[in-house]
Structures are given as structure tokens and as C-alpha cells.
N, C-alpha and C. Protein backbone atom coordinates (compact mmCIF):
# COMPACT_ATOMS: atom_id res chain seq x y z
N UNK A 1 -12.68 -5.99 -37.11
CA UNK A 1 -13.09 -5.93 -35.72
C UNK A 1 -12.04 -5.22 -34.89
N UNK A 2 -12.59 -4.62 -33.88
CA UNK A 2 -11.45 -3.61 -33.03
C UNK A 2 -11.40 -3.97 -31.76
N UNK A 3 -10.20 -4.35 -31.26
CA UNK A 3 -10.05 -5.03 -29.80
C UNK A 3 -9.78 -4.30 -28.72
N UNK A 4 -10.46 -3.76 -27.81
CA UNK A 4 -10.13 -2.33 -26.83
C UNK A 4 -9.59 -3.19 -25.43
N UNK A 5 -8.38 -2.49 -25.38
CA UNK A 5 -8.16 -3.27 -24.44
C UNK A 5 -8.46 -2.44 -23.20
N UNK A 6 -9.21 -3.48 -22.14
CA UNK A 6 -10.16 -3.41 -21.09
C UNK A 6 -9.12 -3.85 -20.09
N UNK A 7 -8.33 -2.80 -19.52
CA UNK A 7 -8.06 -2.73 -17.88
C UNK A 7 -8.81 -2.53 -17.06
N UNK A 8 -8.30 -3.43 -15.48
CA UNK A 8 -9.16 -3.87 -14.81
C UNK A 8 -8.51 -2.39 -13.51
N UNK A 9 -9.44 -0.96 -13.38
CA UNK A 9 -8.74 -0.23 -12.85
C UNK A 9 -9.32 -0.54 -11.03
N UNK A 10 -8.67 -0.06 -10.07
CA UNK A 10 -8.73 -0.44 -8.77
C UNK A 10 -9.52 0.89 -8.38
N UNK A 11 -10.47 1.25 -7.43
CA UNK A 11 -9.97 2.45 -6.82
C UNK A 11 -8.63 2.54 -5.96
N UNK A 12 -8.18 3.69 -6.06
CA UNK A 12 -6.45 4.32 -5.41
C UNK A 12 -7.67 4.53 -4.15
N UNK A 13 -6.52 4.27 -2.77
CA UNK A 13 -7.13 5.38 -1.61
C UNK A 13 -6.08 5.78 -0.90
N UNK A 14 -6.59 6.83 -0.83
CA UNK A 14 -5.45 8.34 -0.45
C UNK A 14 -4.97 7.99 1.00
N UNK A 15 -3.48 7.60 0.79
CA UNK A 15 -3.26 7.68 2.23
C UNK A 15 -2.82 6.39 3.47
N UNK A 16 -3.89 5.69 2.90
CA UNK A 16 -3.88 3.91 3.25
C UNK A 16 -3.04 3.30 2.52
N UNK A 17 -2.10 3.42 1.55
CA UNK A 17 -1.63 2.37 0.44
C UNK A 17 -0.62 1.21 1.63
N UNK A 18 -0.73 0.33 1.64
CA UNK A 18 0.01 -0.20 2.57
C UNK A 18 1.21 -1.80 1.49
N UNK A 19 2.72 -1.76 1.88
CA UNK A 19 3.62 -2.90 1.29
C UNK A 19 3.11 -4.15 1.84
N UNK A 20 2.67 -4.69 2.63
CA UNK A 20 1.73 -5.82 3.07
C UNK A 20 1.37 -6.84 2.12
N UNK A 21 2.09 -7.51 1.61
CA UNK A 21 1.94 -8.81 0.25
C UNK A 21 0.23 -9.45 1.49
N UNK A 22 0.55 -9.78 2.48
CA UNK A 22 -1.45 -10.33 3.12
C UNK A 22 -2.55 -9.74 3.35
N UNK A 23 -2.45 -8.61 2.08
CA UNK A 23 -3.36 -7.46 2.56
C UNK A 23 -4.04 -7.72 1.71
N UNK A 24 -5.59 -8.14 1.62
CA UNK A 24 -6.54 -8.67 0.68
C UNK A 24 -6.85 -7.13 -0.35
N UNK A 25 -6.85 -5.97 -0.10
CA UNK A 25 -7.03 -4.80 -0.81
C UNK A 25 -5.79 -4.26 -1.73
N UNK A 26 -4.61 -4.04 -0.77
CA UNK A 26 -3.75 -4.35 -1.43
C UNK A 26 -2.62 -5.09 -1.72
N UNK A 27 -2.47 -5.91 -1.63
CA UNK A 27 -1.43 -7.25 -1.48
C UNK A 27 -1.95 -8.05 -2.54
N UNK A 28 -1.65 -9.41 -2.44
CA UNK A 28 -1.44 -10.34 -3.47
C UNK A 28 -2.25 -11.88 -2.17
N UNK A 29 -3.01 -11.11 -1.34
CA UNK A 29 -3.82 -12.84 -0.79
C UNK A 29 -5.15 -12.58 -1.68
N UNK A 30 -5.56 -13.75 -1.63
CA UNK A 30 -6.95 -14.36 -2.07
C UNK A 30 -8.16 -14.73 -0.73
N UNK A 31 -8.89 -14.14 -0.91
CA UNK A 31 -9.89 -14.42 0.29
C UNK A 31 -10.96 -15.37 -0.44
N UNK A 32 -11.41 -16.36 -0.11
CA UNK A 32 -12.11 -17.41 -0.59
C UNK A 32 -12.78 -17.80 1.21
N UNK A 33 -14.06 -18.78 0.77
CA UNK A 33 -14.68 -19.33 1.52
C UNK A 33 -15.68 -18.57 2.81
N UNK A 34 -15.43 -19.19 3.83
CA UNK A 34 -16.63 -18.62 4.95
C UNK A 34 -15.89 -17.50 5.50
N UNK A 35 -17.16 -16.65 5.82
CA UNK A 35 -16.65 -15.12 6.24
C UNK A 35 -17.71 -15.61 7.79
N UNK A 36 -17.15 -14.59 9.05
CA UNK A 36 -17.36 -13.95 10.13
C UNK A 36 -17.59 -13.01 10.66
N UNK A 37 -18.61 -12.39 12.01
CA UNK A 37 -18.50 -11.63 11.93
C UNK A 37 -18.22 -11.26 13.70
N UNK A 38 -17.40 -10.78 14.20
CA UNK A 38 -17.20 -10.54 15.49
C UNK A 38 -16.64 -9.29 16.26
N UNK A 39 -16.60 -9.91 17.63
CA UNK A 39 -15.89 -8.52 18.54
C UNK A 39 -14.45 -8.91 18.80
N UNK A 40 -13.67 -7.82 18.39
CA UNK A 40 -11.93 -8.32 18.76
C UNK A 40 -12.00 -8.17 19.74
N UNK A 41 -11.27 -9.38 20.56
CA UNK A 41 -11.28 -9.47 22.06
C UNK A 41 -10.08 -9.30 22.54
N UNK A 42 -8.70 -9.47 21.79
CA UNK A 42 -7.69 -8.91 21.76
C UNK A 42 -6.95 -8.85 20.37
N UNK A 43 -5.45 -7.66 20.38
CA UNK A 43 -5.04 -7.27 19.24
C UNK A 43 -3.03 -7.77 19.71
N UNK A 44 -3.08 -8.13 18.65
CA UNK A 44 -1.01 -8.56 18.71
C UNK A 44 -0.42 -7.56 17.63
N UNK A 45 0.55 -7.69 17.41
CA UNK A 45 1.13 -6.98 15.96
C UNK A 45 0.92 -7.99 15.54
N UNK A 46 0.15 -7.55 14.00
CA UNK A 46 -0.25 -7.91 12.56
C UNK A 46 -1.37 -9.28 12.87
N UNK A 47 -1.99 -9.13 13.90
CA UNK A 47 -2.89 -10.86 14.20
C UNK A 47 -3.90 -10.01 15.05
N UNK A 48 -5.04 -10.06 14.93
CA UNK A 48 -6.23 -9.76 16.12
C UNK A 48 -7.08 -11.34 16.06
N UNK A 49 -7.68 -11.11 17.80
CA UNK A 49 -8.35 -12.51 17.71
C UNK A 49 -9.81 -11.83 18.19
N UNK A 50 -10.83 -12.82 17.11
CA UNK A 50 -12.11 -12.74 17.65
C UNK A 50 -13.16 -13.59 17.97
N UNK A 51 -14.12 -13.14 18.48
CA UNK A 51 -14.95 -14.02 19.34
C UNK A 51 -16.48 -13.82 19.00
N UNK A 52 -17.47 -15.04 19.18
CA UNK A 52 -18.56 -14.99 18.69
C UNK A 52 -19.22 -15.78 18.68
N UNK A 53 -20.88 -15.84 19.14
CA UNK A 53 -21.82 -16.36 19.39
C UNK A 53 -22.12 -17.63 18.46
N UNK A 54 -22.46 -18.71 18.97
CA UNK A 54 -23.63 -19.62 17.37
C UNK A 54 -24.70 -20.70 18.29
N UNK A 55 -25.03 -21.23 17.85
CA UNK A 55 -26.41 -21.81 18.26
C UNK A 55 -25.85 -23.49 17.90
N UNK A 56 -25.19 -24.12 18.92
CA UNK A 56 -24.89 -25.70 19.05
C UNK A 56 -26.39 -26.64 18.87
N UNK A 57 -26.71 -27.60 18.21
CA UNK A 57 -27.97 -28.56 18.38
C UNK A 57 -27.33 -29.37 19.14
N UNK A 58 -28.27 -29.55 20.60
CA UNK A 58 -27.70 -31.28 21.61
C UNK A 58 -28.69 -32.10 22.14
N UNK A 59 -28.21 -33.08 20.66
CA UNK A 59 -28.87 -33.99 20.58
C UNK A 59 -30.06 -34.93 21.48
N UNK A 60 -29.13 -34.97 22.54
CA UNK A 60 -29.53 -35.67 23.61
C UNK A 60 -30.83 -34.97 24.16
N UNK A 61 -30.89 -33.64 24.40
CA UNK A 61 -31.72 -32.56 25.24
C UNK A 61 -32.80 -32.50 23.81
N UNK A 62 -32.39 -32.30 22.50
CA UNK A 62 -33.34 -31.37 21.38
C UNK A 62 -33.41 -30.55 21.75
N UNK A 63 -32.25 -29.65 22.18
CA UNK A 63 -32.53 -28.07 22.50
C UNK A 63 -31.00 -27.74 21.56
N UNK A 64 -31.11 -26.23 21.79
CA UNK A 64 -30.04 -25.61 21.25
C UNK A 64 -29.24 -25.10 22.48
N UNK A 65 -27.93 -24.32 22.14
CA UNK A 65 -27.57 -24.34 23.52
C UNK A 65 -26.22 -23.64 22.70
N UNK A 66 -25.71 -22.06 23.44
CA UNK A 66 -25.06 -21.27 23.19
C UNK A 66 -23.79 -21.44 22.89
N UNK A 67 -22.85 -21.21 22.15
CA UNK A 67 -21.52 -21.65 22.03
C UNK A 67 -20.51 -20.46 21.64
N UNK A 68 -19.60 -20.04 22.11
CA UNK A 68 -18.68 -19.25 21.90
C UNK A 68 -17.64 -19.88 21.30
N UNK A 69 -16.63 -18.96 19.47
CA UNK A 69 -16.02 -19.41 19.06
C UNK A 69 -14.87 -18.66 19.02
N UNK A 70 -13.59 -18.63 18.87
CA UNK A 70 -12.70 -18.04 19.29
C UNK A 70 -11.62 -18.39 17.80
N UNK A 71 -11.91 -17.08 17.18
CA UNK A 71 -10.48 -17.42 15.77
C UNK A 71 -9.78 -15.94 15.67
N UNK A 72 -8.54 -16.67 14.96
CA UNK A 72 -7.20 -15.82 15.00
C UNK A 72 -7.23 -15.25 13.46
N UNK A 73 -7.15 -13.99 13.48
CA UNK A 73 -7.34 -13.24 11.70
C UNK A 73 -5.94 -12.58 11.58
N UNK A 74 -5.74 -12.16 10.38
CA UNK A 74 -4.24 -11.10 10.28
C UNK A 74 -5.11 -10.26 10.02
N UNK A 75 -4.66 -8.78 10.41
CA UNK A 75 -4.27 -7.84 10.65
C UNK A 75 -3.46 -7.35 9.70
N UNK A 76 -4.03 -6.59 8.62
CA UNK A 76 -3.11 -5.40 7.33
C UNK A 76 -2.40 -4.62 7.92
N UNK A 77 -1.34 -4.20 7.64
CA UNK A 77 -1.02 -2.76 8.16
C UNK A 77 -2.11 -1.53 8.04
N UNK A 78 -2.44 -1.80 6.66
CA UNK A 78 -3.34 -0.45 6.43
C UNK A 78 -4.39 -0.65 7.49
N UNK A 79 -4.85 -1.55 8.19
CA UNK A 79 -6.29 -1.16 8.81
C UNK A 79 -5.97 -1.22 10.60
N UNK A 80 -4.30 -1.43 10.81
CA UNK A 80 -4.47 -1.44 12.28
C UNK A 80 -4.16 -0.59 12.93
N UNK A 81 -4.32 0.72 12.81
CA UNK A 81 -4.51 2.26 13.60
C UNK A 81 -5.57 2.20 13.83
N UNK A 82 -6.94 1.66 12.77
CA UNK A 82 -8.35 1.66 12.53
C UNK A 82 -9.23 0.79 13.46
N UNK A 83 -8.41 0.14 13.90
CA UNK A 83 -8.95 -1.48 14.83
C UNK A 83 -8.81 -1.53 16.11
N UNK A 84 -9.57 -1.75 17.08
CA UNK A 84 -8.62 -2.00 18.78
C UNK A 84 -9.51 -2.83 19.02
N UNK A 85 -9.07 -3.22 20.38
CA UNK A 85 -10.20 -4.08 21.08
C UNK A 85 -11.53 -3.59 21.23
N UNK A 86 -12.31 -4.32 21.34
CA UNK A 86 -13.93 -4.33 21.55
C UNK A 86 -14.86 -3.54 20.08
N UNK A 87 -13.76 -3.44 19.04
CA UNK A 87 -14.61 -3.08 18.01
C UNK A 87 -15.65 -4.53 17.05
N UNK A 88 -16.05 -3.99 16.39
CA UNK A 88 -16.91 -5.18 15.80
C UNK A 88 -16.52 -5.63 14.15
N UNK A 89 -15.81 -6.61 13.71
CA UNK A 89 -15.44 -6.43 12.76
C UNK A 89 -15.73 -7.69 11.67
N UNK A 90 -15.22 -8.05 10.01
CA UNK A 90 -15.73 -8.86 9.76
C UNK A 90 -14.25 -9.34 8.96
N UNK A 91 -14.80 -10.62 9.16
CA UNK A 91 -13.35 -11.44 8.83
C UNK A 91 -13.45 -12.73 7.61
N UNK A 92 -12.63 -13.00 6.87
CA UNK A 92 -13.06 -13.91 5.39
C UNK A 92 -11.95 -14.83 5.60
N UNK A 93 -11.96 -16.16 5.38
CA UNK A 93 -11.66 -17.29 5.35
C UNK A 93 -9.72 -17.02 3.99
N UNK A 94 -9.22 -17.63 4.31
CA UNK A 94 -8.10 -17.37 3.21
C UNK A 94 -7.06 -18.66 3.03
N UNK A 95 -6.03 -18.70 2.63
CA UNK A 95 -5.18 -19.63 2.79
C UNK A 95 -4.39 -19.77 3.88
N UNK A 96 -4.22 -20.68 4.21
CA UNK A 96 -3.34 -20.75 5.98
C UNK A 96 -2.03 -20.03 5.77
N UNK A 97 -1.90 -18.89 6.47
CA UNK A 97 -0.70 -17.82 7.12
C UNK A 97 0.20 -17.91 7.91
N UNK A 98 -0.58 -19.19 9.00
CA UNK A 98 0.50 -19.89 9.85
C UNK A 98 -0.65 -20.90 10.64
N UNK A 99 -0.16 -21.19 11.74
CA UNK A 99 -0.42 -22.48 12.25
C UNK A 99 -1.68 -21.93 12.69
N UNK A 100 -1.95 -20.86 13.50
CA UNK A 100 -3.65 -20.62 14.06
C UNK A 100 -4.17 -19.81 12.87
N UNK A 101 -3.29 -18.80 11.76
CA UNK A 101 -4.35 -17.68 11.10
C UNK A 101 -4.71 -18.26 9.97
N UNK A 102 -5.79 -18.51 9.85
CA UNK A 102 -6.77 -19.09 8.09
C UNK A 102 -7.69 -17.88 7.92
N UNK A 103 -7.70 -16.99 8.39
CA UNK A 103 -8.69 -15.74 8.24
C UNK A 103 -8.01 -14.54 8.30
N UNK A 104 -8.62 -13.44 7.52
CA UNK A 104 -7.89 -12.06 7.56
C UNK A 104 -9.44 -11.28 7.38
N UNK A 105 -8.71 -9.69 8.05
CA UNK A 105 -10.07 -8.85 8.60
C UNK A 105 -10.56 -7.90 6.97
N UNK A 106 -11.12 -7.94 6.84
CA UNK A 106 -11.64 -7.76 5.62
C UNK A 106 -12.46 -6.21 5.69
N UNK A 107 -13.06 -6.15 7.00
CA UNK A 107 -13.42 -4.61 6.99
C UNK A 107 -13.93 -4.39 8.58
N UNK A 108 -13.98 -3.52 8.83
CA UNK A 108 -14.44 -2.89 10.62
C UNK A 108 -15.93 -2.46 9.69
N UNK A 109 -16.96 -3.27 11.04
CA UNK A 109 -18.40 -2.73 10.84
C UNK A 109 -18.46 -1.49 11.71
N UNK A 110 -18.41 -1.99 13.29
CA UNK A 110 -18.78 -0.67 14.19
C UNK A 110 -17.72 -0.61 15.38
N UNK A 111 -17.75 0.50 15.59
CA UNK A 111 -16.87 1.23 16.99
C UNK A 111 -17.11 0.35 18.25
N UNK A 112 -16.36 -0.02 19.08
CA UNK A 112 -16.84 -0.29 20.59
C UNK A 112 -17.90 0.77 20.86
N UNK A 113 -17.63 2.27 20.83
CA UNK A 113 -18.75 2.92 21.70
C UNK A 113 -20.23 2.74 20.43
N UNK A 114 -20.53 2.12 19.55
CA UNK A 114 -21.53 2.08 18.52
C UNK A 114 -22.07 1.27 19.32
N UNK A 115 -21.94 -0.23 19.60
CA UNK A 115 -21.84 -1.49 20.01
C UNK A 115 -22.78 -1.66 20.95
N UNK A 116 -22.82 -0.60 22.08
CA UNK A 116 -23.10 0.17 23.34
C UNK A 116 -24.39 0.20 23.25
């Protein structure tokens, strides 16, 4: 019997390679659990925070009733030239980074002027 050994190859991308050990593409985090999807409402170095709609049940009424949620993601190096405020982006659940970040941005859907 002949044993081929089967590397696991990445795509390379030209240009982006970023040293960032919390960079889910290239770094060494693990993204596990619930993903998001929102508008960055503001940007820090290496942390953007976003914001986003869901549908509360209250009880009392039997109606639904609008709720805005507000979470803190890291920010790769490689993707924050790519990112600003009012873009629309999507964010995945990870191991806690610090005291507010349990989420990192995982990919930009659309432009602020798309959004429009």
C-alpha cells in the first residue's frame, strides 16, 4: 500500500499577508460559534464596534418589539485599510481577546455607499 502524503495547501494572497497571531486567515485564532452581521458604527486601532437590529418577544404585550445590539470585534491588520465606518460587515464568535472582544470580523459584505 502507498501512503501520499496529503498537505493541507492555503490559498497565498498577494499582498494582504499580515504578522497578526488574531487574524482568523492568517494567524493562529479559531473562530467557532455564532456569527453576525452588521454596520460599523465606529473603528479604534485593531477593534471596530458594531451595531444591529433583532426582534425582542414582550411577553406582557405578545408583540415583538425592536432591539438594537451593540458588540466589539478585532480588527486584522490585513483588513483595516478595507473597513471604515458605516460599512456593512460580518463578524464570528471566537475566544475572549479581552474584556469586551469575543468576536473578530471575518469578512466586509458591502460599502457604505452600496448600503444607500
Amino acid at each position: 500500500m502507498e501512503t501520499k502524503n496529503k498537505q493541507k495547501t492555503e490559498p497565498k494572497i498577494v499582498g494582504t499577508e499580515c504578522a497578526d497571531r488574531d487574524c482568523p486567515t492568517h494567524g493562529n485564532l479559531k473562530i467557532r460559534g455564532r456569527t453576525f452581521e452588521g454596520k460599523v458604527t465606529s473603528k479604534f486601532p485593531k477593534r471596530i464596534a458594531i451595531e444591529f437590529e433583532r426582534m425582542v418577544y414582550v411577553r406582557k404585550y405578545e408583540r415583538y418589539s425592536k432591539s438594537k445590539t451593540k458588540i466589539h470585534a478585532r480588527l486584522p491588520v490585513c483588513m483595516e485599510k478595507g473597513i471604515s465606518v458605516g460599512d456593512f460587515v460580518k463578524v464570528q464568535e471566537c475566544r475572549p481577546l479581552s474584556k469586551i472582544i469575543h468576536f473578530v470580523v471575518v469578512k466586509k459584505i458591502k460599502n457604505k455607499e452600496e448600503i444607500k
